[in-house]
N, C-alpha and C. Protein backbone atom coordinates (compact mmCIF):
# COMPACT_ATOMS: atom_id res chain seq x y z
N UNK A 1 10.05 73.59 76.31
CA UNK A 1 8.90 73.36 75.46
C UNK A 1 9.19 73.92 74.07
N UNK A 2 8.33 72.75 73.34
CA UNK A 2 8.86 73.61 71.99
C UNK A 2 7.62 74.01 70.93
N UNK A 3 7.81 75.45 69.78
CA UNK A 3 6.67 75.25 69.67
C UNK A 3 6.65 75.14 68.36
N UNK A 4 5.75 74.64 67.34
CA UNK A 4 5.65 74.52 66.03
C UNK A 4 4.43 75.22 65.54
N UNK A 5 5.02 75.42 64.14
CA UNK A 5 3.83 76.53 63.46
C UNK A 5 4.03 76.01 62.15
N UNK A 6 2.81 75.45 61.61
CA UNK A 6 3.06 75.09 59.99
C UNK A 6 2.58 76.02 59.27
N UNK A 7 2.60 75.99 57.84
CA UNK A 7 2.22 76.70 56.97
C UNK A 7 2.04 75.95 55.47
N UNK A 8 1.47 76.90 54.44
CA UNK A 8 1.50 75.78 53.22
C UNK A 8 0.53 75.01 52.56
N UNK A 9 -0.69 74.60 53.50
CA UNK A 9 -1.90 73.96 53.28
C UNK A 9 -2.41 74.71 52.22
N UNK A 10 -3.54 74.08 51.64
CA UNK A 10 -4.18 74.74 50.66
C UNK A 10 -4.88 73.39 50.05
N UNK A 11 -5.72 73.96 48.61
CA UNK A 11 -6.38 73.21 47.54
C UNK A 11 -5.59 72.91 46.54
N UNK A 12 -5.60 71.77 46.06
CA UNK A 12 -4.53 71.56 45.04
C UNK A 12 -4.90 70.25 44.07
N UNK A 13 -4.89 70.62 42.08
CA UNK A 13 -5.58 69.56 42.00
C UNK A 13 -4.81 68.14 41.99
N UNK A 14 -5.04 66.89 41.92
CA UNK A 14 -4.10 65.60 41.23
C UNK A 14 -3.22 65.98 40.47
N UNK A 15 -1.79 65.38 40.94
CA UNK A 15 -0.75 65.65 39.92
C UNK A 15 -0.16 66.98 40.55
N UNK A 16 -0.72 67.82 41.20
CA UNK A 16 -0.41 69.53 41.72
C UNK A 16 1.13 69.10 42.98
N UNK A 17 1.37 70.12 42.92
CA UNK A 17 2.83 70.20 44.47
C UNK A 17 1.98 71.43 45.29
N UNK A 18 2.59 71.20 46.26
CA UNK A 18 2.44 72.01 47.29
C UNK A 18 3.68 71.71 48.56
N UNK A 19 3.95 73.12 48.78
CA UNK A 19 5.64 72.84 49.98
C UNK A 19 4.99 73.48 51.33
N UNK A 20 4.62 72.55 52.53
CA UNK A 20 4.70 72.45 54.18
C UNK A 20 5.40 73.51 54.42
N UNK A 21 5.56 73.82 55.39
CA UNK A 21 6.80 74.43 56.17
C UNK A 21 5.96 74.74 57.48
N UNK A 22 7.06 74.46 58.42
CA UNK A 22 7.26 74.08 60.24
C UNK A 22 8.46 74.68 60.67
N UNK A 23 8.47 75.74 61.43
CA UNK A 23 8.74 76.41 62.20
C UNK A 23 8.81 76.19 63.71
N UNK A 24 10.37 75.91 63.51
CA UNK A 24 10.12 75.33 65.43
C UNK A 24 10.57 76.57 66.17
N UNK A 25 10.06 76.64 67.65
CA UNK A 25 10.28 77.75 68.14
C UNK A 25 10.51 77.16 69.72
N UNK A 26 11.59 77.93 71.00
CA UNK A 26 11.45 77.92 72.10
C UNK A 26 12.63 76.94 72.77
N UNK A 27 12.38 76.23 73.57
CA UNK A 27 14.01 75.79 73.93
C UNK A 27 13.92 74.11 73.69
N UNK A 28 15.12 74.06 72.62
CA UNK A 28 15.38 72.44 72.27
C UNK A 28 16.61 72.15 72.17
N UNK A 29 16.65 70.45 72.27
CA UNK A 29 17.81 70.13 71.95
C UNK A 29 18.47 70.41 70.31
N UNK A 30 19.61 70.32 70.06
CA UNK A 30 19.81 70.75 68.94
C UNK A 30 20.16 69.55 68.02
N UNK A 31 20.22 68.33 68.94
CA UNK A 31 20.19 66.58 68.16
C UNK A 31 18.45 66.35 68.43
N UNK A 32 18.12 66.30 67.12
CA UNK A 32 16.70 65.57 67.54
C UNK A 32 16.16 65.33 65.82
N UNK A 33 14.83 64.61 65.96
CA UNK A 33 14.48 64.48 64.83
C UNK A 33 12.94 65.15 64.82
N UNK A 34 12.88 65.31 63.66
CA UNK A 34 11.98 66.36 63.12
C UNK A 34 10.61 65.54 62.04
N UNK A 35 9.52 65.78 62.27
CA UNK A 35 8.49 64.96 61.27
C UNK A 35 7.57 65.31 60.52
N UNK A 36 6.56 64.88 59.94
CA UNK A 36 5.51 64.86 58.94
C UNK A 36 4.67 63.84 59.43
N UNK A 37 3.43 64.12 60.41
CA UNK A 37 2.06 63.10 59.62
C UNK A 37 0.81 63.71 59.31
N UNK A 38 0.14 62.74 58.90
CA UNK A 38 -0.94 63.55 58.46
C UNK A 38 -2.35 62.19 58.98
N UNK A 39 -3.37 63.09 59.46
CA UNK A 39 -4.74 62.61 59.22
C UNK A 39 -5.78 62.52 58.81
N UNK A 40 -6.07 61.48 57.68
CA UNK A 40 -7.09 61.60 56.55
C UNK A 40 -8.20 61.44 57.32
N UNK A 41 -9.31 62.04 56.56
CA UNK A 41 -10.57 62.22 57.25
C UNK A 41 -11.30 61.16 57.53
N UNK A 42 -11.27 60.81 59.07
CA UNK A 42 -12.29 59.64 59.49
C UNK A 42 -10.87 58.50 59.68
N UNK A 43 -9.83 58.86 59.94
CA UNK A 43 -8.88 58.23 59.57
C UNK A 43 -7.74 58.44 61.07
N UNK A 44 -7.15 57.34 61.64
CA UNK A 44 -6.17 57.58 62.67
C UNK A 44 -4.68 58.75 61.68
N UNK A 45 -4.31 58.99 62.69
CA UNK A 45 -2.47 60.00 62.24
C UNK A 45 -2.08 58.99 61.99
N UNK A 46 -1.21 59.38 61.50
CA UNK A 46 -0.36 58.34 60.56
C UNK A 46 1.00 58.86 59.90
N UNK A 47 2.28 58.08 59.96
CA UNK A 47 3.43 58.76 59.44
C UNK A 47 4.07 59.12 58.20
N UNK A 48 3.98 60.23 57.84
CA UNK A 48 4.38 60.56 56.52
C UNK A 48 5.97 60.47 56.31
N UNK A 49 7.00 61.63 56.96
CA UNK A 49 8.44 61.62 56.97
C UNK A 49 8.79 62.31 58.08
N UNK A 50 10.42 61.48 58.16
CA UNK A 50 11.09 62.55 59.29
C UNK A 50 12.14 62.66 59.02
N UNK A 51 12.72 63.47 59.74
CA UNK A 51 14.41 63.45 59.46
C UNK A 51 15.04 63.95 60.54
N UNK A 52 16.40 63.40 60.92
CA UNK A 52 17.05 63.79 61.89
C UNK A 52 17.94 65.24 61.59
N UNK A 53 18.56 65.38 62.97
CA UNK A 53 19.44 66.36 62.88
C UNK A 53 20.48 66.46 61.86
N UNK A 54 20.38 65.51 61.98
CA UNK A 54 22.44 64.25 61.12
C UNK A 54 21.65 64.39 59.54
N UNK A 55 20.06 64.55 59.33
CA UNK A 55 20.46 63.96 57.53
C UNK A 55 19.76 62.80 57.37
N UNK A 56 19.54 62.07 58.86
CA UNK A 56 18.86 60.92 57.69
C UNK A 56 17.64 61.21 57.62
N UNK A 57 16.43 60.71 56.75
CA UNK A 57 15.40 60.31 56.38
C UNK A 57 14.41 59.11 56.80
N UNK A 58 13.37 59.04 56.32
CA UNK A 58 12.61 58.34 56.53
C UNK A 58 10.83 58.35 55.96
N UNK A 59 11.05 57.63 55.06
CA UNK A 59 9.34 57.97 54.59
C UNK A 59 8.23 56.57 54.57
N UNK A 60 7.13 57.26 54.93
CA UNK A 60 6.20 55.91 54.86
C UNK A 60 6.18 55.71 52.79
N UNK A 61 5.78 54.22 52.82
CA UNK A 61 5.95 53.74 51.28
C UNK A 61 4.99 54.57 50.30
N UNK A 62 3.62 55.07 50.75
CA UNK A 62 3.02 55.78 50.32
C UNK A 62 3.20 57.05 49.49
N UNK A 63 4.60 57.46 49.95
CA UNK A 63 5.24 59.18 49.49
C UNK A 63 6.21 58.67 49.20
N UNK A 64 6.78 57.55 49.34
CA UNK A 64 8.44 57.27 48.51
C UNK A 64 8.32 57.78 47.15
N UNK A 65 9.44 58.76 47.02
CA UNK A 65 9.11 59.24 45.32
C UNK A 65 8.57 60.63 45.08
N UNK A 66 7.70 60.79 45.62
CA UNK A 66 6.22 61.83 45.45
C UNK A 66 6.78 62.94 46.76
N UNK A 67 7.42 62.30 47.70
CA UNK A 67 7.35 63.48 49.01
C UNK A 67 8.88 63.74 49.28
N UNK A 68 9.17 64.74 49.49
CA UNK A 68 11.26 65.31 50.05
C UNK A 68 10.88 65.67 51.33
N UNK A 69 10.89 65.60 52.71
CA UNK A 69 11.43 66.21 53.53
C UNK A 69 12.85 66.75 54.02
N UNK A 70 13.09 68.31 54.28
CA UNK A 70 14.31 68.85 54.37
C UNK A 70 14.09 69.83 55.38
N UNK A 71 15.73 70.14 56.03
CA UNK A 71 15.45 71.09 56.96
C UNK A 71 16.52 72.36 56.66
N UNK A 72 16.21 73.46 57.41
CA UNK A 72 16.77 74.61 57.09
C UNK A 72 17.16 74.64 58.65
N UNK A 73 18.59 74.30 59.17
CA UNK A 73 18.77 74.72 60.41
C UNK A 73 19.15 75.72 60.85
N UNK A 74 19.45 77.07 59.94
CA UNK A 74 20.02 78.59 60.24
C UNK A 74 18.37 79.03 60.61
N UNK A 75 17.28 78.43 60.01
CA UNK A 75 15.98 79.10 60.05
C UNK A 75 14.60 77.82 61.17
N UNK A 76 15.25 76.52 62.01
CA UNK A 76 15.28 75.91 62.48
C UNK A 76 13.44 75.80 61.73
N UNK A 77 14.06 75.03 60.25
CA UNK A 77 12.60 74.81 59.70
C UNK A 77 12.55 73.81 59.20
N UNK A 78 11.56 73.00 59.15
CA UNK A 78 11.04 71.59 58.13
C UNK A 78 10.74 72.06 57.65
N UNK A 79 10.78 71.52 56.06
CA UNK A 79 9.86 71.41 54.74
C UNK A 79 9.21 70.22 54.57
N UNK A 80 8.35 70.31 53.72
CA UNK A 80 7.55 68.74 53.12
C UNK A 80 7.16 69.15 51.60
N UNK A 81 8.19 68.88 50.93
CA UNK A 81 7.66 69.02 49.27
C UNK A 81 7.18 67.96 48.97
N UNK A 82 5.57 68.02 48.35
CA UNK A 82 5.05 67.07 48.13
C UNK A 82 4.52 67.13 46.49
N UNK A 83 4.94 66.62 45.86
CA UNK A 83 4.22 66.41 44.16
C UNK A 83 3.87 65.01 43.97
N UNK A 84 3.11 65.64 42.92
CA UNK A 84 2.37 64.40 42.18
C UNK A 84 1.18 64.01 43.11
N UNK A 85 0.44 65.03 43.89
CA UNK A 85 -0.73 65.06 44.65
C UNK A 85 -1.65 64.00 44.76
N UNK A 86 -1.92 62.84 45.23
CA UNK A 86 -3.08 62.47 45.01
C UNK A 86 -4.39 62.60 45.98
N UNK A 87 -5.91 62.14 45.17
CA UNK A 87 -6.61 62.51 46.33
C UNK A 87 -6.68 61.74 47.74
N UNK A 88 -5.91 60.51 47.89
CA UNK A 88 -5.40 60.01 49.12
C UNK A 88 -4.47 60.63 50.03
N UNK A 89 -4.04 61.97 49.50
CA UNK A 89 -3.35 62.41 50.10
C UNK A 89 -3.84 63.44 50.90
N UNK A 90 -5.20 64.20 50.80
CA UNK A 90 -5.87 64.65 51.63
C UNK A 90 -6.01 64.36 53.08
N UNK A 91 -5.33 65.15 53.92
CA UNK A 91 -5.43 64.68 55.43
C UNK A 91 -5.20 66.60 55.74
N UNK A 92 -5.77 66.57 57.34
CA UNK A 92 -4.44 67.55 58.10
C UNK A 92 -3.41 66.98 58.08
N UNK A 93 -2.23 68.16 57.91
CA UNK A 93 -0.70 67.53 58.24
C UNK A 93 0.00 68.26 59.09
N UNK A 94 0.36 67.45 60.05
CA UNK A 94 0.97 68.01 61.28
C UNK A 94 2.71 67.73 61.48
N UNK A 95 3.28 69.01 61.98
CA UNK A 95 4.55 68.90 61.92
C UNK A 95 5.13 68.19 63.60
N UNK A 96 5.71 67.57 64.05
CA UNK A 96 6.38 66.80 65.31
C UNK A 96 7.67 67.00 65.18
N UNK A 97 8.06 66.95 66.84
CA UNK A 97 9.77 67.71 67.04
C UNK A 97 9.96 66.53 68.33
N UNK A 98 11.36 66.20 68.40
CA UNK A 98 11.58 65.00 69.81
C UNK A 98 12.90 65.49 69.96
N UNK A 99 13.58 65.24 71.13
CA UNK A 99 15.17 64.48 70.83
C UNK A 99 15.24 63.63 70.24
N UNK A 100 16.47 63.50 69.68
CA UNK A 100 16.43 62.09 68.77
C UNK A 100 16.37 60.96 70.26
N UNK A 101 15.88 59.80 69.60
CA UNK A 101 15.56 58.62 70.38
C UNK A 101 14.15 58.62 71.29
N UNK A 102 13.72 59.68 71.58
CA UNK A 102 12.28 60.21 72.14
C UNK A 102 10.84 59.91 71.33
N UNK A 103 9.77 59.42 72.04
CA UNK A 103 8.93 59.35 71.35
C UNK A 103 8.45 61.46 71.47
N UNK A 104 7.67 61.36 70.05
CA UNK A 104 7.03 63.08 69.38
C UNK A 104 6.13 62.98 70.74
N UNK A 105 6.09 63.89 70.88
CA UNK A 105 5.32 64.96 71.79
C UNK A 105 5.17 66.08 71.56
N UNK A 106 5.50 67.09 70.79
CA UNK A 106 5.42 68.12 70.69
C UNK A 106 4.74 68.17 69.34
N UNK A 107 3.45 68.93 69.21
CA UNK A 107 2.89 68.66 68.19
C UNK A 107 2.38 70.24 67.41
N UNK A 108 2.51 70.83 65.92
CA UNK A 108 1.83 71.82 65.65
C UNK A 108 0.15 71.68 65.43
N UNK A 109 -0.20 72.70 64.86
CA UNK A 109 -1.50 73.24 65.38
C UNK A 109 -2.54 72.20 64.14
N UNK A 110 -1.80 71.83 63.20
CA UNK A 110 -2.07 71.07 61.84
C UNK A 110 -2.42 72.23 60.50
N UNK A 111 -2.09 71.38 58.85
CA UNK A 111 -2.59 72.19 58.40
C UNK A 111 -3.43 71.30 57.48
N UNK A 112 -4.09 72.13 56.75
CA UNK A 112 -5.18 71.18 55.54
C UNK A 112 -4.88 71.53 54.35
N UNK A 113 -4.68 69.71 54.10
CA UNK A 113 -4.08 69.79 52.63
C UNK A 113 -4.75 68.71 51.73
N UNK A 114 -6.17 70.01 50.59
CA UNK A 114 -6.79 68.57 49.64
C UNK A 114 -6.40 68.64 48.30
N UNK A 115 -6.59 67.40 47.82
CA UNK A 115 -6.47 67.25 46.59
C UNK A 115 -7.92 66.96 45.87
N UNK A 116 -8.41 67.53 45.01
CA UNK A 116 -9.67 67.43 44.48
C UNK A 116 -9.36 68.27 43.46
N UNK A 117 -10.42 68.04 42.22
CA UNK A 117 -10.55 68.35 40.66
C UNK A 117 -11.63 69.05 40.82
């Protein structure tokens, strides 16, 4: 089982950054891919980014540009740098862990992240 712990949420206005961070913890494979979604209010989850073990990427069209996901594997951590804030970007954002090829199951606790003036 594995466990995740985000951090990072906060208030932030349009145009503002703010950097995620997910903390995986407990026993995993060490090939797997790692994610970002988030759920806007009144709104299904939905996929922000992921990235594998290997490096690659993957972002919904929404954050192309605006969002980096990266990992720190000495500190077995995701990031989600996100700039250029908008208020569509207001959701919880939850961090997800799989083997690679696995559908996510393993889910953190979420965090809240708005954008408002």
């Amino acid at each position: 089982q594995v466990q995740l712990v985000e951090s990072g949420g906060g208030l932030v206005q349009p145009g503002g950054s703010l950097r995620l961070s997910c903390v995986a913890s407990g026993s995993f494979f060490r090939i797997y891919t790692m994610g970002w979604y988030r759920q806007p209010p009144g709104k299904q989850r939905e996929l922000v980014a992921t990235i594998t073990s290997g490096g690659s990427t993957n972002y919904a069209d929404s954050v192309k540009g605006r969002f980096t996901i990266s990992t720190d594997n000495t500190k077995n951590t995701v990031y989600l740098q996100m700039n250029n804030l908008k208020p569509g970007d207001t959701a919880v954002y939850y961090c997800t862990w799989a083997p690679i090829g696995k559908p996510f199951n393993n889910w953190g606790q979420g965090t809240q992240v708005t954008v408002s003036s």
